[in-house]
Protein backbone atom coordinates (compact mmCIF):
# COMPACT_ATOMS: atom_id res chain seq x y z
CA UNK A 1 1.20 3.08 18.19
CA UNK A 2 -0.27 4.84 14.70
CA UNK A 3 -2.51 2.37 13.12
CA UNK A 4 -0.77 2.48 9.99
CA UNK A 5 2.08 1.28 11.81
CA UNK A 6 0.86 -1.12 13.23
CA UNK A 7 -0.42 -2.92 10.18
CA UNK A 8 3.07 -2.19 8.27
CA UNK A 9 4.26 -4.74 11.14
CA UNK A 10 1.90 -7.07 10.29
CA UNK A 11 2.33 -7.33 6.65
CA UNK A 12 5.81 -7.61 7.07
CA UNK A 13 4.90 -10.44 10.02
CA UNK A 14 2.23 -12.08 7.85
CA UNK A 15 3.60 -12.41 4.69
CA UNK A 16 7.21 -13.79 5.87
CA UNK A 17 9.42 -10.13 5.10
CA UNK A 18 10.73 -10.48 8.32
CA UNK A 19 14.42 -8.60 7.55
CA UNK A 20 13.54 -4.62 8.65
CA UNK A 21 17.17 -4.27 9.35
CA UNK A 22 17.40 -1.62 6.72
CA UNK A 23 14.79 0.75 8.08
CA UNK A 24 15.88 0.06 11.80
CA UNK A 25 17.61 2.71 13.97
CA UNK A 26 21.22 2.76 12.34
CA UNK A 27 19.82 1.19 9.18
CA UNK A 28 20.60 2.88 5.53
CA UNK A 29 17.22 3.42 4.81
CA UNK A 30 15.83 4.58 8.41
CA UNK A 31 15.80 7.94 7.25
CA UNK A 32 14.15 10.12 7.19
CA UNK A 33 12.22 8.27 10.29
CA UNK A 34 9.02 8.63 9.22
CA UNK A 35 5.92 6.26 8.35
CA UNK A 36 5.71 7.28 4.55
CA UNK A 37 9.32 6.40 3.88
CA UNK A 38 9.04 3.38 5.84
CA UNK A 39 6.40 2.09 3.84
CA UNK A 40 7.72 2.92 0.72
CA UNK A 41 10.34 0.69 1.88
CA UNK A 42 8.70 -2.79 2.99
CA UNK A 43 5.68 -2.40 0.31
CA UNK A 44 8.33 -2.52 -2.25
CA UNK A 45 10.61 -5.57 -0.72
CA UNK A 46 7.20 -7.25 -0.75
CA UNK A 47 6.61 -6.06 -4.22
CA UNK A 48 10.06 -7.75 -4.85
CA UNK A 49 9.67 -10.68 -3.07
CA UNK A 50 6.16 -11.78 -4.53
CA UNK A 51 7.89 -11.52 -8.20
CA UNK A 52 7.27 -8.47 -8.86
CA UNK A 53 3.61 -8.77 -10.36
CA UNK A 54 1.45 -5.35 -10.39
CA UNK A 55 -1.30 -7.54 -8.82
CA UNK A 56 -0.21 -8.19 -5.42
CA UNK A 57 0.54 -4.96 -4.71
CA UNK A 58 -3.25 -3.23 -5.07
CA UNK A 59 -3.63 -2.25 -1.37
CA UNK A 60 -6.79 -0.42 -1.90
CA UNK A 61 -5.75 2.75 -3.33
CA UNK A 62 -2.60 3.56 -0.75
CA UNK A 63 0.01 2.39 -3.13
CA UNK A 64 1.46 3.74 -6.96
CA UNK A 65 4.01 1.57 -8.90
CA UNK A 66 6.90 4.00 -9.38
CA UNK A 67 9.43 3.62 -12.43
CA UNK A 68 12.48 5.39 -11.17
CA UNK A 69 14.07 3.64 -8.52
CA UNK A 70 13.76 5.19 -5.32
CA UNK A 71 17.07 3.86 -3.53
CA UNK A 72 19.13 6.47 -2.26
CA UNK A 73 22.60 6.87 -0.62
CA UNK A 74 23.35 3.36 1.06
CA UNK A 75 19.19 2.86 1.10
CA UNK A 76 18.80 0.02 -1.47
CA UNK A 77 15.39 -0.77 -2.95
């Protein structure tokens, strides 16, 4: 499995996000299927879930805060 990968699954393990539904085969947000999107997804439901402070989300460079909201179709952000 890609290393990146693997630690997506254990942030989302580790810090208690444990609904990946959406980005789960048949999901809204599974595509595209790649790890970029993906990402995208959980870092920001973690974003969300640690009340949305600018801090917790400095993951050494691999991360921007976005102002438009990225949710598309059925995909919700």
């Amino acid at each position: 499995m890609h290393k990146c990968k693997l630690i997506l699954i254990g942030c989302v393990t580790i810090h208690g996000l444990t609904d990946c539904t959406p980005i789960k085969p048949d999901g809204p947000c599974f595509e595209p299927n790649n790890l970029r999107s993906h990402a995208s997804f959980v870092l920001n439901r973690y974003y969300q879930i640690n009340g949305r402070i600018e801090e917790v989300c400095y993951f050494r460079n691999s991360s921007i805060t976005v102002f438009k909201d990225p949710s598309y179709g059925d995909c919700q952000y």
